[in-house]
Protein backbone atom coordinates (compact mmCIF):
# COMPACT_ATOMS: atom_id res chain seq x y z
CA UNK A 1 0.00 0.00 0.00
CA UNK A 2 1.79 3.31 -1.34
CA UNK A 3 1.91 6.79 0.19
CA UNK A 4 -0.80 9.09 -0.77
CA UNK A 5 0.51 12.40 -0.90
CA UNK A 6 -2.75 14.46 -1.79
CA UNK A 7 -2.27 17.30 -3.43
CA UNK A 8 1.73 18.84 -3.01
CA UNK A 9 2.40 22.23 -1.41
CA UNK A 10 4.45 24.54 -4.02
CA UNK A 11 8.47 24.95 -3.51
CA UNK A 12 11.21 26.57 -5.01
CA UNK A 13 13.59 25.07 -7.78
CA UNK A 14 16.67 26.36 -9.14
CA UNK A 15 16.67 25.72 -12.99
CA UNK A 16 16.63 27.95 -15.67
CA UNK A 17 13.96 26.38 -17.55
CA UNK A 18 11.67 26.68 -14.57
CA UNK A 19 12.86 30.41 -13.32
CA UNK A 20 12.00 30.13 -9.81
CA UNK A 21 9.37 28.36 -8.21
CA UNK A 22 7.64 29.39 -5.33
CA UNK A 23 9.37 27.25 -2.03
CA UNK A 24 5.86 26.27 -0.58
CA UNK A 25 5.90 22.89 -3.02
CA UNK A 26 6.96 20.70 -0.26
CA UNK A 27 5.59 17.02 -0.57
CA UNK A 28 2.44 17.46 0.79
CA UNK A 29 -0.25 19.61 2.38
CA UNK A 30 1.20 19.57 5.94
CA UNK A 31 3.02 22.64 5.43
CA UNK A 32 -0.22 24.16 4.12
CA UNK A 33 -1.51 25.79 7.31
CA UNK A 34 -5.40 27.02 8.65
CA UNK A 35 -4.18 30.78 9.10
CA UNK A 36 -2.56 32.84 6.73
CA UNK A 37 -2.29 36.25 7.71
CA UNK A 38 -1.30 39.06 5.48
CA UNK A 39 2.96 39.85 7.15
CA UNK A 40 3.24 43.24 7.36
CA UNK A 41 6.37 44.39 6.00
CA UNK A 42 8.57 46.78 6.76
CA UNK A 43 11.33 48.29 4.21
CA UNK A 44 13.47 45.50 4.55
CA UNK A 45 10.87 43.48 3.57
CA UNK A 46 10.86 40.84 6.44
CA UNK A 47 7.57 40.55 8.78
CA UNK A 48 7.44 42.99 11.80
CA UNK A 49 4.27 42.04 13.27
CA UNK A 50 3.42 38.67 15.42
CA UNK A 51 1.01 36.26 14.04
CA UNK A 52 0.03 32.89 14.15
CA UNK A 53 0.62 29.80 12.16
CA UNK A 54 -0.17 26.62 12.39
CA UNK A 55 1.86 23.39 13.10
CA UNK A 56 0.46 19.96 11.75
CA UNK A 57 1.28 16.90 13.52
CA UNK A 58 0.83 14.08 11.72
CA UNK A 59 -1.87 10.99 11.94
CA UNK A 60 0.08 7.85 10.73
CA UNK A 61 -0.37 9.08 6.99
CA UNK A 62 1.19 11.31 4.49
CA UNK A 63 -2.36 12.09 2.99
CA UNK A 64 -2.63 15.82 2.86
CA UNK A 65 -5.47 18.19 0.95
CA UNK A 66 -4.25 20.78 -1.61
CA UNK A 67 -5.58 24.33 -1.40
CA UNK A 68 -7.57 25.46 -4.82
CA UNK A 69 -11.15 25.56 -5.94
CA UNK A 70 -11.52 23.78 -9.32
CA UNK A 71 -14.73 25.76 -10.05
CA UNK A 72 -12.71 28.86 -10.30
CA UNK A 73 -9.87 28.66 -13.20
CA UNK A 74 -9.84 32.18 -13.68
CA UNK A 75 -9.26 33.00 -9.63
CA UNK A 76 -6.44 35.65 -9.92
CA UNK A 77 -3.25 33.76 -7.63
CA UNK A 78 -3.02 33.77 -4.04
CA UNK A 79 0.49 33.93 -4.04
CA UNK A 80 2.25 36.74 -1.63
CA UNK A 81 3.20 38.55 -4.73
CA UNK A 82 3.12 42.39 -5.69
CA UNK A 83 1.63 43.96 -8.41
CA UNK A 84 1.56 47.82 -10.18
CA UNK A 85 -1.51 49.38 -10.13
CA UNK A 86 -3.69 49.37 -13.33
CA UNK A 87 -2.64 52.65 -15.13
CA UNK A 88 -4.90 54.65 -17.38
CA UNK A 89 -4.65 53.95 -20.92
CA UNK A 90 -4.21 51.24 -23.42
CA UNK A 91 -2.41 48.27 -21.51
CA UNK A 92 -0.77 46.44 -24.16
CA UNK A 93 1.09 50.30 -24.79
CA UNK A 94 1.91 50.87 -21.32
CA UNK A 95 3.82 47.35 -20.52
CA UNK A 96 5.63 47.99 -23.89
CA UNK A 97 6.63 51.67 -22.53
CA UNK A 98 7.58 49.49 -18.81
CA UNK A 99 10.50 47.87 -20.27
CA UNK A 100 10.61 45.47 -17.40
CA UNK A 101 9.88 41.95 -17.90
CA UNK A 102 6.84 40.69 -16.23
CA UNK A 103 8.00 39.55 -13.28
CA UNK A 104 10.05 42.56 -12.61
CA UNK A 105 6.93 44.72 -13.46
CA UNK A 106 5.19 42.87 -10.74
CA UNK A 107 7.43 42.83 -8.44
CA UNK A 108 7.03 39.02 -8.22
CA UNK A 109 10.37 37.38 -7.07
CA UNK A 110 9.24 34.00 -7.78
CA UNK A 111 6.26 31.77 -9.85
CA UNK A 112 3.89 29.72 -8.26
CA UNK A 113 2.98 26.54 -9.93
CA UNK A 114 -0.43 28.04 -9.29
CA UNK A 115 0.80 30.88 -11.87
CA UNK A 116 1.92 28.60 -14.78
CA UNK A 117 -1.09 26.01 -14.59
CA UNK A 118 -3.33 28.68 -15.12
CA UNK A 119 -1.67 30.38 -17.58
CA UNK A 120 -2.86 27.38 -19.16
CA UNK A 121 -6.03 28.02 -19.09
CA UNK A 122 -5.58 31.78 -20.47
CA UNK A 123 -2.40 33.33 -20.21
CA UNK A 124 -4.10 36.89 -20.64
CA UNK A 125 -5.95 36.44 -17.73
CA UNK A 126 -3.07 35.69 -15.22
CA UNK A 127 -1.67 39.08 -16.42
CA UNK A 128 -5.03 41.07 -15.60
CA UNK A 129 -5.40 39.20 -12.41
CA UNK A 130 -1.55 40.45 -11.48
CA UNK A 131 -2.38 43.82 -12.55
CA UNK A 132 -6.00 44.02 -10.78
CA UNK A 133 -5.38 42.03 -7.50
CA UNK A 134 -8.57 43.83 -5.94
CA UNK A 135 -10.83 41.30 -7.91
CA UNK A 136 -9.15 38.16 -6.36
CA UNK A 137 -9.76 39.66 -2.81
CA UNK A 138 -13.85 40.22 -4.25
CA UNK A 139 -13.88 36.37 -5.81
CA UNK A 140 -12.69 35.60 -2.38
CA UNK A 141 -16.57 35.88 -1.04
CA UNK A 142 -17.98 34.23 -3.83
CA UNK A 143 -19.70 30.88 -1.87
CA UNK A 144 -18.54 28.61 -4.92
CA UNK A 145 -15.01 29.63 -3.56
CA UNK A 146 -16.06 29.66 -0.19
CA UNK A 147 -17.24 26.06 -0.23
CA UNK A 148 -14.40 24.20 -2.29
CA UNK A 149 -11.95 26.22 0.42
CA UNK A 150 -14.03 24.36 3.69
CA UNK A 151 -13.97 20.93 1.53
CA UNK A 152 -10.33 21.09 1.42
CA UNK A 153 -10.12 22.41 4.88
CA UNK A 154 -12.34 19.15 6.30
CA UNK A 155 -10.13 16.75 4.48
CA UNK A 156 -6.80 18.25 5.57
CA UNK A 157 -8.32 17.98 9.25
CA UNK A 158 -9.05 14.41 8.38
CA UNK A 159 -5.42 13.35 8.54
CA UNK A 160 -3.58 15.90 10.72
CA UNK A 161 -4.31 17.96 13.93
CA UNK A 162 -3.37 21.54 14.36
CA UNK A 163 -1.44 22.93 16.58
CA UNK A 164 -1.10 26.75 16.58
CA UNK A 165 2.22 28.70 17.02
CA UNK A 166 2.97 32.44 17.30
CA UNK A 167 5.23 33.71 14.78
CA UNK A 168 7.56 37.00 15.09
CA UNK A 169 9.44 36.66 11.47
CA UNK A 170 9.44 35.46 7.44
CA UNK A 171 11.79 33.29 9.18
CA UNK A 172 9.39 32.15 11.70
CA UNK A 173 7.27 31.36 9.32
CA UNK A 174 8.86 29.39 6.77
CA UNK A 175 10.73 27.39 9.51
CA UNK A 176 7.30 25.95 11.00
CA UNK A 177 6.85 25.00 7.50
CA UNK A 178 10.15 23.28 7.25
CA UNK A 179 9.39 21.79 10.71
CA UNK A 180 6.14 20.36 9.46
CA UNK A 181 8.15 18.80 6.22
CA UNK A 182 10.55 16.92 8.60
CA UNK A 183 8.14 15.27 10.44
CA UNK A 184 6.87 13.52 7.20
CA UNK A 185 9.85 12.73 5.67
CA UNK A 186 9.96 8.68 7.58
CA UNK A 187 6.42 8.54 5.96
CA UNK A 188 7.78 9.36 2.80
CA UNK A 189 9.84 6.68 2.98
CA UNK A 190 7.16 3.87 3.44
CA UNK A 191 6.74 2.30 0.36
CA UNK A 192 5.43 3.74 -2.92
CA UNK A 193 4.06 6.96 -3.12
CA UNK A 194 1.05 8.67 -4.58
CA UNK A 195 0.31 11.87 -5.60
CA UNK A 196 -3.22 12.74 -5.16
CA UNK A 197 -4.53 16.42 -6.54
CA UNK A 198 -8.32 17.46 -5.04
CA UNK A 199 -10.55 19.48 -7.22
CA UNK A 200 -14.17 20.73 -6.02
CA UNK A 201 -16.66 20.99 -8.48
CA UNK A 202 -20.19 23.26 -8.16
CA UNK A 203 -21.30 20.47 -10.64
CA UNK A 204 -21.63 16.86 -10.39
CA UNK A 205 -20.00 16.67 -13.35
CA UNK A 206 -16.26 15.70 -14.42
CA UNK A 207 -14.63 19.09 -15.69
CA UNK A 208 -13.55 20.32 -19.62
CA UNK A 209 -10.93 18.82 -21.71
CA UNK A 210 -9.38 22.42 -21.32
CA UNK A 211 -10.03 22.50 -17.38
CA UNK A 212 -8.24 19.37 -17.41
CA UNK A 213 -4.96 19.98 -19.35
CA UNK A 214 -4.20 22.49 -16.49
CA UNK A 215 -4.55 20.30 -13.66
CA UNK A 216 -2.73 17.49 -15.61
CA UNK A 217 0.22 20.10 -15.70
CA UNK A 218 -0.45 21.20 -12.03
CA UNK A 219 0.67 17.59 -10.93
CA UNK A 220 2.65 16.63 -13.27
CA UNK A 221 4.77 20.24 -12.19
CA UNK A 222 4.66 18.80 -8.96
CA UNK A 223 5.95 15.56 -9.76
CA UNK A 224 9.09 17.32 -11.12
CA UNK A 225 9.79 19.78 -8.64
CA UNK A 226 9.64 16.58 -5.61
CA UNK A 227 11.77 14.72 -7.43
CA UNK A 228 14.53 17.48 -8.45
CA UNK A 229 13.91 18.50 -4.77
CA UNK A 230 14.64 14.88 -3.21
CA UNK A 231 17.78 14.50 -5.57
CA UNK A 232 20.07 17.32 -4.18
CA UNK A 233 18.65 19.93 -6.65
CA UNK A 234 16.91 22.63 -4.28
CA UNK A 235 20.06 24.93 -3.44
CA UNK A 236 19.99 26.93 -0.26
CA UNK A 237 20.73 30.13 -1.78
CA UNK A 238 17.54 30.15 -4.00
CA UNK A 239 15.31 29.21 -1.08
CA UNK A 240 16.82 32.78 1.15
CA UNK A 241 17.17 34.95 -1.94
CA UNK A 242 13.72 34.43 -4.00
CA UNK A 243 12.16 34.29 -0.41
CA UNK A 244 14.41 37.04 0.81
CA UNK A 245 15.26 34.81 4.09
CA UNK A 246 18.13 35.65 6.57
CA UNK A 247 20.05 32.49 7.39
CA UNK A 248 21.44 34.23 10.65
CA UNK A 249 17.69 35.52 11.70
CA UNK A 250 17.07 33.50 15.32
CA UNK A 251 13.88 31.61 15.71
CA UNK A 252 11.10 33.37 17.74
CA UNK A 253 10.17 31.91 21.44
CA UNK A 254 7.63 29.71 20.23
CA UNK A 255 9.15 28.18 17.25
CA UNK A 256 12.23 27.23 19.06
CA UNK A 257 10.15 25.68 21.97
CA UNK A 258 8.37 23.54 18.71
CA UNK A 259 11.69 22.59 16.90
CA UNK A 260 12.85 21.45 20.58
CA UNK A 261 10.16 19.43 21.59
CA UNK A 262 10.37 17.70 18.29
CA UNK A 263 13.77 16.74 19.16
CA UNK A 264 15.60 19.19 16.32
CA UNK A 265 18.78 21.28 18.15
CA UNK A 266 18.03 24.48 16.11
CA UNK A 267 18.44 28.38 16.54
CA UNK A 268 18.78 29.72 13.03
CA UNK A 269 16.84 29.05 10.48
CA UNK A 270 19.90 28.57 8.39
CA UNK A 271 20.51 25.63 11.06
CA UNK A 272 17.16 24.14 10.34
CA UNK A 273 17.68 25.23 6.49
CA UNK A 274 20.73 23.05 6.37
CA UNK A 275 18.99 20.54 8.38
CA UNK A 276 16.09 19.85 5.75
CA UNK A 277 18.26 19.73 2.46
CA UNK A 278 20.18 17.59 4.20
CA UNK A 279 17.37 15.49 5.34
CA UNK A 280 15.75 15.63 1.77
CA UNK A 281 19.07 14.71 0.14
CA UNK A 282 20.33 11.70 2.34
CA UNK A 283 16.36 10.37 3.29
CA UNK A 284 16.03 7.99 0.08
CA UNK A 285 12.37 8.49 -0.13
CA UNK A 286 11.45 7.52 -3.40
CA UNK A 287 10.14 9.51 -6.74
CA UNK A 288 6.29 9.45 -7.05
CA UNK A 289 4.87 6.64 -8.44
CA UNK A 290 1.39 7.52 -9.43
CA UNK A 291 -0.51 10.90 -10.49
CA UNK A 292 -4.00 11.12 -9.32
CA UNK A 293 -6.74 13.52 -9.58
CA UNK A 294 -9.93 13.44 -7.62
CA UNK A 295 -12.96 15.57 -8.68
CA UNK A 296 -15.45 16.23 -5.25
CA UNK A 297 -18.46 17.45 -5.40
CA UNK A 298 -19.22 20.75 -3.17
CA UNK A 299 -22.83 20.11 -2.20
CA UNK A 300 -22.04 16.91 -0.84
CA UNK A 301 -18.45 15.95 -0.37
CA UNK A 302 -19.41 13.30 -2.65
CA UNK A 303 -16.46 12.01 -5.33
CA UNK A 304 -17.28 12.53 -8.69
CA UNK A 305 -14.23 10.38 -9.96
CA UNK A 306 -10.48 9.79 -9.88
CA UNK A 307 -8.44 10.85 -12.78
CA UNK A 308 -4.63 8.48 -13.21
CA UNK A 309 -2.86 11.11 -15.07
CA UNK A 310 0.17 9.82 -16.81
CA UNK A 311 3.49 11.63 -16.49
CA UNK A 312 5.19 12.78 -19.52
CA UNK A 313 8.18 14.70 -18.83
CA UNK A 314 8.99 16.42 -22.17
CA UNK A 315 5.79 17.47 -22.60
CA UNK A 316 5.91 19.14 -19.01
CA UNK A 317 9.21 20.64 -19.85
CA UNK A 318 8.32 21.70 -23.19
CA UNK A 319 5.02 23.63 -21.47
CA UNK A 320 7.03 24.68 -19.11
CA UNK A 321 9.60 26.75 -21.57
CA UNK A 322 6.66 28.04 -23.21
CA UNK A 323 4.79 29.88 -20.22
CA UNK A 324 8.48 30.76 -18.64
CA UNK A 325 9.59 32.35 -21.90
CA UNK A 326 6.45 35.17 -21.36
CA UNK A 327 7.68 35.70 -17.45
CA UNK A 328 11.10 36.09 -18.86
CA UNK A 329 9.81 39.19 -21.49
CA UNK A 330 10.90 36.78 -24.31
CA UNK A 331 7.26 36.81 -25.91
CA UNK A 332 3.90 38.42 -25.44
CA UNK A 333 0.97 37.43 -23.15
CA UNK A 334 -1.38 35.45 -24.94
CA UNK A 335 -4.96 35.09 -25.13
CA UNK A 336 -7.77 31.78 -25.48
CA UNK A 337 -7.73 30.90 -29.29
CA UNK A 338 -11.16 31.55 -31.03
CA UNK A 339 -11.93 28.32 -30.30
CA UNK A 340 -11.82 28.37 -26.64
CA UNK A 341 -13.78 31.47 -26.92
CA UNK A 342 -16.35 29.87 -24.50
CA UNK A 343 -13.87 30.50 -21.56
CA UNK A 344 -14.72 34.22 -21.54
CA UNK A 345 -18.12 33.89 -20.23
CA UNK A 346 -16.27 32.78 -16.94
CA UNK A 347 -13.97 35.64 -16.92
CA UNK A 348 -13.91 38.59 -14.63
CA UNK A 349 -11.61 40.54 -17.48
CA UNK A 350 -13.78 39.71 -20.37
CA UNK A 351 -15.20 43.82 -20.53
CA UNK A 352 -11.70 44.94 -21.05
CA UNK A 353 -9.57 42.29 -21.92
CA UNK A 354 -7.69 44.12 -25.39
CA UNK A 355 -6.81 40.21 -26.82
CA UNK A 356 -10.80 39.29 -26.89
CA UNK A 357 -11.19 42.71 -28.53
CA UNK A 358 -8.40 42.32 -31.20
CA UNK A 359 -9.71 38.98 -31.70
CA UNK A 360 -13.54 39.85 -32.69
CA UNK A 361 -11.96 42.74 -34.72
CA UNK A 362 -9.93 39.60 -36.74
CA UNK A 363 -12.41 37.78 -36.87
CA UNK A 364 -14.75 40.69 -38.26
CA UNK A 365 -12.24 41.57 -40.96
CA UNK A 366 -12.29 38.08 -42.41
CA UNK A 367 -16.35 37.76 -42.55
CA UNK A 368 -15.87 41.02 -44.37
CA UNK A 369 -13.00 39.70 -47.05
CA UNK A 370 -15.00 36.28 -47.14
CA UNK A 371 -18.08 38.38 -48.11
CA UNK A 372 -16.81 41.15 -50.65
CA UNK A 373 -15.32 37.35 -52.47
């Protein structure tokens, strides 16, 4: 009987092909905490405020619930990220006047695998959701979102318990994380291991072909970044500089009471930094075996289905050069192709997206030329 690990936190990897990939893909969702408050940040951009997150301790299993509402593939991310306001004027003209490449412009530091699955879905509308982050915190109270968030919620409580700890620090923060990741990593190594994605669906119905391509690259992303990460490939200094962590910052009160009762001699988190590549490196937990998808249904709980999604690396890779190449400012943003039209009725950009409009301009030019034949 394999290792389920439901749905996979997003990390960091260092690879060129990738850029950077945002550090919360650990193996699974008990580094994906209840709380998760808003830092405030000073100039220096660490955390000067105390909050509270959460420490999982485990159940016996490695089963874990994955954050993300299937019903909403055009939900701007959720990613700590930046963005520019929306300026006046045509957009297309005033990222060409920017010069910066998208990421710079912004002021992301790193990608989420969030960011790149649904970019492909429509590329256009990740950009519009970076640039007008006020309508993510609106879909936010939407109950469709509200409701695949508590599903996910319940089934992460199924297989973990949460134990709350005060926070002073970034540091603090990511460390509980870490913390959390240690205390899996002997269930990792129990026999084979499955990745298991949860989708919620307002529907009892199994989702699009085109819904479905981005959660195929979703896990199939994640499949790549736990196995790079579990072969020596996540380096320490792109974990501190994309997350702008200080190796020498000391742990607050409460997370070094945690790391001690858990039996880890720690007081940096460059200590316990060290401590989990090591860990990750030397563990020999195995790659992932099996891809799975399950599609819930929100009145109920009910599941819909299970998807096996095979893993093909090029095609991952090749996707994954594509998207990159527009973060990089190699290419343009792209839009849906005519024939994936339909996907604007679900979009909160559709009234002023300028590649819909250029589109039905096309597309009236050549009735015209097909007519005057």
């Amino acid at each position: 009987m394999g290792t389920d690990l439901t749905g996979m936190v997003q990390r960091e990897l260092s690879d060129e092909e990738l850029l950077a990939l945002d550090l919360d893909l650990f193996p699974t969702d008990c580094v994906e905490f209840i709380e998760k408050p808003k830092p405030c940040e000073g100039g220096d951009g660490h955390t000067s405020s105390r909050t509270t997150e959460s420490c999982c301790t485990d159940q016996g299993t490695a089963e874990a619930t994955c954050s993300g509402n299937e019903q909403s593939p055009n939900q701007p991310t959720t990613s700590e990220q930046g963005s520019d306001p929306l300026c006046e004027g045509s957009g297309t003209k005033r990222r060409k006047q920017d010069g910066r490449i998208p990421l710079e412009r912004f002021g992301w530091k790193y990608l989420t695998v969030t960011d790149l699955s649904r970019q492909a879905w429509c590329e256009q509308q990740v950009v519009y959701g970076a640039e007008l982050p006020h309508i993510k915190e609106l879909r936010e109270d939407i109950p469709v979102v509200k409701a695949g968030s508590c599903l996910h919620l319940a089934r992460e409580l199924e297989v973990q318990d949460i134990v709350p700890i005060t926070v002073e620090s970034r540091e603090d923060k990511w460390a509980v994380k870490m913390l959390n990741l240690l205390s899996m990593i002997q269930f990792l190594q129990a026999g084979e291991l499955e990745l298991r994605e949860l989708k919620t669906r307002g529907n009892r119905t199994y989702p699009s072909a085109a819904q479905r391509k981005s959660h195929h690259l979703q896990v199939s992303i994640y499949k790549l970044l736990f196995e790079a990460m579990i072969k020596g490939q996540l380096k320490k200094d792109t974990i501190t500089h994309h997350l702008r962590l200080r190796t020498e910052q000391p742990f607050g009160s409460e997370v070094l009471a945690h790391a001690q009762s858990v039996g880890y001699t720690v007081s940096t988190f460059g200590d316990l930094l060290d401590l989990v590549l090591l860990n990750l490196t030397y563990a020999e937990i195995p790659t992932v075996d099996t891809l799975k998808i399950e599609y819930c249904y929100q009145a109920d709980a009910s599941v819909i289905g299970t998807e096996v999604v095979p893993f093909e690396e090029e095609w991952v890779k090749s996707e994954l050069r594509h998207y990159c190449s527009f973060w990089k400012g190699q290419r343009e943003a792209r839009g849906v192709d005519i024939e994936e039209a339909w996907k604007c009725r679900y979009c909160d950009f559709a009234d002023i997206c300028e590649w819909r409009q250029s589109k039905a301009e096309e597309a009236t030019r050549k009735n015209r030329a097909n007519q005057s034949k």
